[in-house]
C-alpha atoms as a PDB file:
ATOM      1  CA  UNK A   1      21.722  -0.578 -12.325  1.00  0.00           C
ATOM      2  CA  UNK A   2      18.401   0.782 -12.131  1.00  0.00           C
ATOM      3  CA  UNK A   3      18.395   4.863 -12.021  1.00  0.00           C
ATOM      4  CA  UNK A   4      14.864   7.234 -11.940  1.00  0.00           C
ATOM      5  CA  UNK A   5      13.941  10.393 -12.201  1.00  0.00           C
ATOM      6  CA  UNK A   6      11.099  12.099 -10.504  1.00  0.00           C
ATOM      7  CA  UNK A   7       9.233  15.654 -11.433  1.00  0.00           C
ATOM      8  CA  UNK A   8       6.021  17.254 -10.012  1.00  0.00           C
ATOM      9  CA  UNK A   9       3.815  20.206 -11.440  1.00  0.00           C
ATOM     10  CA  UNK A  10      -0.016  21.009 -10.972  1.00  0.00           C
ATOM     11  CA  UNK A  11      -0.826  17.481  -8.553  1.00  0.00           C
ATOM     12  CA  UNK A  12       0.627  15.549 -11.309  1.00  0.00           C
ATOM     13  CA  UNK A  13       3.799  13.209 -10.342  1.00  0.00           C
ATOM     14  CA  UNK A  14       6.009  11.832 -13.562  1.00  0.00           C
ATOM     15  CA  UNK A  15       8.203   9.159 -12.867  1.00  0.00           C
ATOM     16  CA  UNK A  16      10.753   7.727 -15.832  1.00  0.00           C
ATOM     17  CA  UNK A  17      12.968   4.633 -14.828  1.00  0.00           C
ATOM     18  CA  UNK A  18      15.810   3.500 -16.763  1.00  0.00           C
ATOM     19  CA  UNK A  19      17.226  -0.167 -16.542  1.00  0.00           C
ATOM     20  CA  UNK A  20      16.964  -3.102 -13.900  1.00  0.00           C
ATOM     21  CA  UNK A  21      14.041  -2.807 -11.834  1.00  0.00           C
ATOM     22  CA  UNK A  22      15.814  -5.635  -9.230  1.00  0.00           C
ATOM     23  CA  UNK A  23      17.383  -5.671  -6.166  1.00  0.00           C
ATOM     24  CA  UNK A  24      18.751  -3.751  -4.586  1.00  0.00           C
ATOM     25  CA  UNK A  25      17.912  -0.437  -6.444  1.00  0.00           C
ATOM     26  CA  UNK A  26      14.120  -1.527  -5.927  1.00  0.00           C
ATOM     27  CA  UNK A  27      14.587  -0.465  -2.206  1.00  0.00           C
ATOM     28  CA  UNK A  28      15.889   2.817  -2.516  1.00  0.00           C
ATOM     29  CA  UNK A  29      12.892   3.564  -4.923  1.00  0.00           C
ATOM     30  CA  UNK A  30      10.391   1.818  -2.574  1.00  0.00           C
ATOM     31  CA  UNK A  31      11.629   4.399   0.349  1.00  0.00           C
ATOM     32  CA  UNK A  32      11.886   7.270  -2.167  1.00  0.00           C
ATOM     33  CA  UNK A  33       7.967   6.346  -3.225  1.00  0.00           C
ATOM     34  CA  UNK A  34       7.210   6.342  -0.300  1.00  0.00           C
ATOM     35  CA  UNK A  35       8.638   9.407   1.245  1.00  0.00           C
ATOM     36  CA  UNK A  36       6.709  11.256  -1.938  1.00  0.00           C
ATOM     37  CA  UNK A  37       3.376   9.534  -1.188  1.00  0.00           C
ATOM     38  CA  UNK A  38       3.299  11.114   2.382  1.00  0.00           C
ATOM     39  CA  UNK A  39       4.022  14.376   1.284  1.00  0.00           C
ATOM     40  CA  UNK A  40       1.825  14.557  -1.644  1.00  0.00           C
ATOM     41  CA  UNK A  41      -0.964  11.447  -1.448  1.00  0.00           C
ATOM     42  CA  UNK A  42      -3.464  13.056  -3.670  1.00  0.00           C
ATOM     43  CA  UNK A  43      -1.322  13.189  -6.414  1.00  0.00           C
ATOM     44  CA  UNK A  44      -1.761  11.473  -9.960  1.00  0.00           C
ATOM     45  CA  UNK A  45       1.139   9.299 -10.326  1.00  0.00           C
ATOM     46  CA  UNK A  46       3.073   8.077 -13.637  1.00  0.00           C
ATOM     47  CA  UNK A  47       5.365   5.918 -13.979  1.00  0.00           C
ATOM     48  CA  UNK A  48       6.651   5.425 -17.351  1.00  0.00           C
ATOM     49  CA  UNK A  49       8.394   2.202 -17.728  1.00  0.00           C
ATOM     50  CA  UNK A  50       9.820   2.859 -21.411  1.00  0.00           C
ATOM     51  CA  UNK A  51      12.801   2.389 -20.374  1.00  0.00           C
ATOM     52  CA  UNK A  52      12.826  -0.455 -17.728  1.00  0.00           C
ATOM     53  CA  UNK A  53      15.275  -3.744 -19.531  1.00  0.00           C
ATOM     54  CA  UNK A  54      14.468  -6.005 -16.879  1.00  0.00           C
ATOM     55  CA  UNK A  55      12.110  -6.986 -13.716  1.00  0.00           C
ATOM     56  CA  UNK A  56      13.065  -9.450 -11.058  1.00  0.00           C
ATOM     57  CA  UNK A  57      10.520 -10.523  -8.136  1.00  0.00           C
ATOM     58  CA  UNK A  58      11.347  -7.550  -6.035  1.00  0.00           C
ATOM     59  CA  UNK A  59      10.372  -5.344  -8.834  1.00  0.00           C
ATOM     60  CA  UNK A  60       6.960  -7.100  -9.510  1.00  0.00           C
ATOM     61  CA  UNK A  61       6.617  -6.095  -5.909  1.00  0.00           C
ATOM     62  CA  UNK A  62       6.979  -2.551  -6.344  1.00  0.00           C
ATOM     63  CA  UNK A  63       4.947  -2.190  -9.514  1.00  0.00           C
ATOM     64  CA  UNK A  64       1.967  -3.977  -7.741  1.00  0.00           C
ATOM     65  CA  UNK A  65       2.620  -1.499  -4.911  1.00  0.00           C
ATOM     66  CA  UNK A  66       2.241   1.135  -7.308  1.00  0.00           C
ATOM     67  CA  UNK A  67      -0.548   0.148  -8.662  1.00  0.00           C
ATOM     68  CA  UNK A  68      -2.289  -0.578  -5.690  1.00  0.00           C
ATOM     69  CA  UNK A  69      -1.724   3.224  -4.596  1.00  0.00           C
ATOM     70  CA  UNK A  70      -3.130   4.280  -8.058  1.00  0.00           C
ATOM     71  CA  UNK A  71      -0.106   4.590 -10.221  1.00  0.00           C
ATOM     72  CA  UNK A  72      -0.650   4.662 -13.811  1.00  0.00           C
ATOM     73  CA  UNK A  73       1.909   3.193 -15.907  1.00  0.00           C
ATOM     74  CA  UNK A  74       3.610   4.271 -19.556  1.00  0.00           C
ATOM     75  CA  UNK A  75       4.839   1.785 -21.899  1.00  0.00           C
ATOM     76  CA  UNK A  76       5.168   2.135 -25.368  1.00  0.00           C
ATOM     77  CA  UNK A  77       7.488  -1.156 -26.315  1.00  0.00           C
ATOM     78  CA  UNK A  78       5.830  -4.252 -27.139  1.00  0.00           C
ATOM     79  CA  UNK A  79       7.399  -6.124 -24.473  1.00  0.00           C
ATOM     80  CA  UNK A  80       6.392  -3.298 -21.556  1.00  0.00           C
ATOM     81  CA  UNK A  81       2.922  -3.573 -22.458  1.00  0.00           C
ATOM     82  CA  UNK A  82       2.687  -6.994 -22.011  1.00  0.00           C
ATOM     83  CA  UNK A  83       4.323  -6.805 -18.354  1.00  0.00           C
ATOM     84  CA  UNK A  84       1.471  -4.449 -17.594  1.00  0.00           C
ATOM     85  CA  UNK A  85      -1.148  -6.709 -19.218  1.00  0.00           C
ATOM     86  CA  UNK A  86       0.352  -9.383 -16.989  1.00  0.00           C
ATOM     87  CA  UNK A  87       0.357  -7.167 -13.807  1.00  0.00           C
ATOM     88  CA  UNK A  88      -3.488  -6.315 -14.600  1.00  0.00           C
ATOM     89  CA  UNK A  89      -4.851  -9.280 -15.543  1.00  0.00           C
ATOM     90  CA  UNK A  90      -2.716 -11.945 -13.340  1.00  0.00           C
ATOM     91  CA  UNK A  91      -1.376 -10.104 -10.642  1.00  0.00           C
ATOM     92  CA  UNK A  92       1.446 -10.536  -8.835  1.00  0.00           C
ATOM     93  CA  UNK A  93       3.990 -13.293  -9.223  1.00  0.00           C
ATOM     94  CA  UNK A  94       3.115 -13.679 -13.044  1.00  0.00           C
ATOM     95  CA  UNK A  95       4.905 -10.648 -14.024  1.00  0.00           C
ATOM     96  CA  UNK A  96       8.576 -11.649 -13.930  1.00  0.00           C
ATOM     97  CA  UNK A  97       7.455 -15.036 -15.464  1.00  0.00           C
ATOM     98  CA  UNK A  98       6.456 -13.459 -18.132  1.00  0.00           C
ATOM     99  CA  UNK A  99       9.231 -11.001 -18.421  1.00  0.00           C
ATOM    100  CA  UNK A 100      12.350 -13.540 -18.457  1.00  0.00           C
ATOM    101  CA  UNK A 101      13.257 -12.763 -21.869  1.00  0.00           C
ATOM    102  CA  UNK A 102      13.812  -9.004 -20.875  1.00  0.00           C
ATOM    103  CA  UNK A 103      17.381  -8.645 -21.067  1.00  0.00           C
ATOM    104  CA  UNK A 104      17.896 -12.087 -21.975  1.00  0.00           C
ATOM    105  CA  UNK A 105      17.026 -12.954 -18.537  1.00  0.00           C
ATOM    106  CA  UNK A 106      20.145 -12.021 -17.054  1.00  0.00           C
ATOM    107  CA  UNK A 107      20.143 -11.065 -13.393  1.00  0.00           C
END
């Protein structure tokens, strides 16, 4: 189960997930992203992953989506942080590689 919350003030857009960024939660927040981007595309976006247990491909998707659209990311856990190191130096496709042990890999 994968659940987010969303809050804007002053061209500033926090995001907070909580749970399994997989399918097929990752679609509703896809569209939701979206819908947000078009209505507000200069905002600064954060999306603070503090929370996030585990990341299947889908998920890798949507973070590199994110990213690509200028999303800056929160993560204060050891294991976060190294997703995002993975995301930034690797790029897609190494991220839920690297993240298996999130959760203990269950789907």
């Amino acid at each position: 189960m994968l659940r987010f919350g969303y809050y804007r003030s002053d061209g500033k857009e926090d995001w907070r997930l909580w749970g399994r960024l997989a399918e097929p939660w990752v679609d509703e927040l896809r569209s939701v992203w979206r819908r947000i981007r078009e209505h507000t595309p200069r905002a600064h976006r954060v999306v603070d992953l503090k929370e996030v247990t585990f990341i299947d491909q889908a998920g890798e998707q949507l973070l590199a989506e994110m990213q690509s659209t200028g999303a800056d990311f929160i993560a204060t856990a050891a294991e976060q942080k190294h997703l995002l190191a993975i995301l930034n130096n690797r790029g897609v496709g190494a991220v839920r590689r690297g993240s298996e042990y999130l959760g203990g890999g269950r789907r």
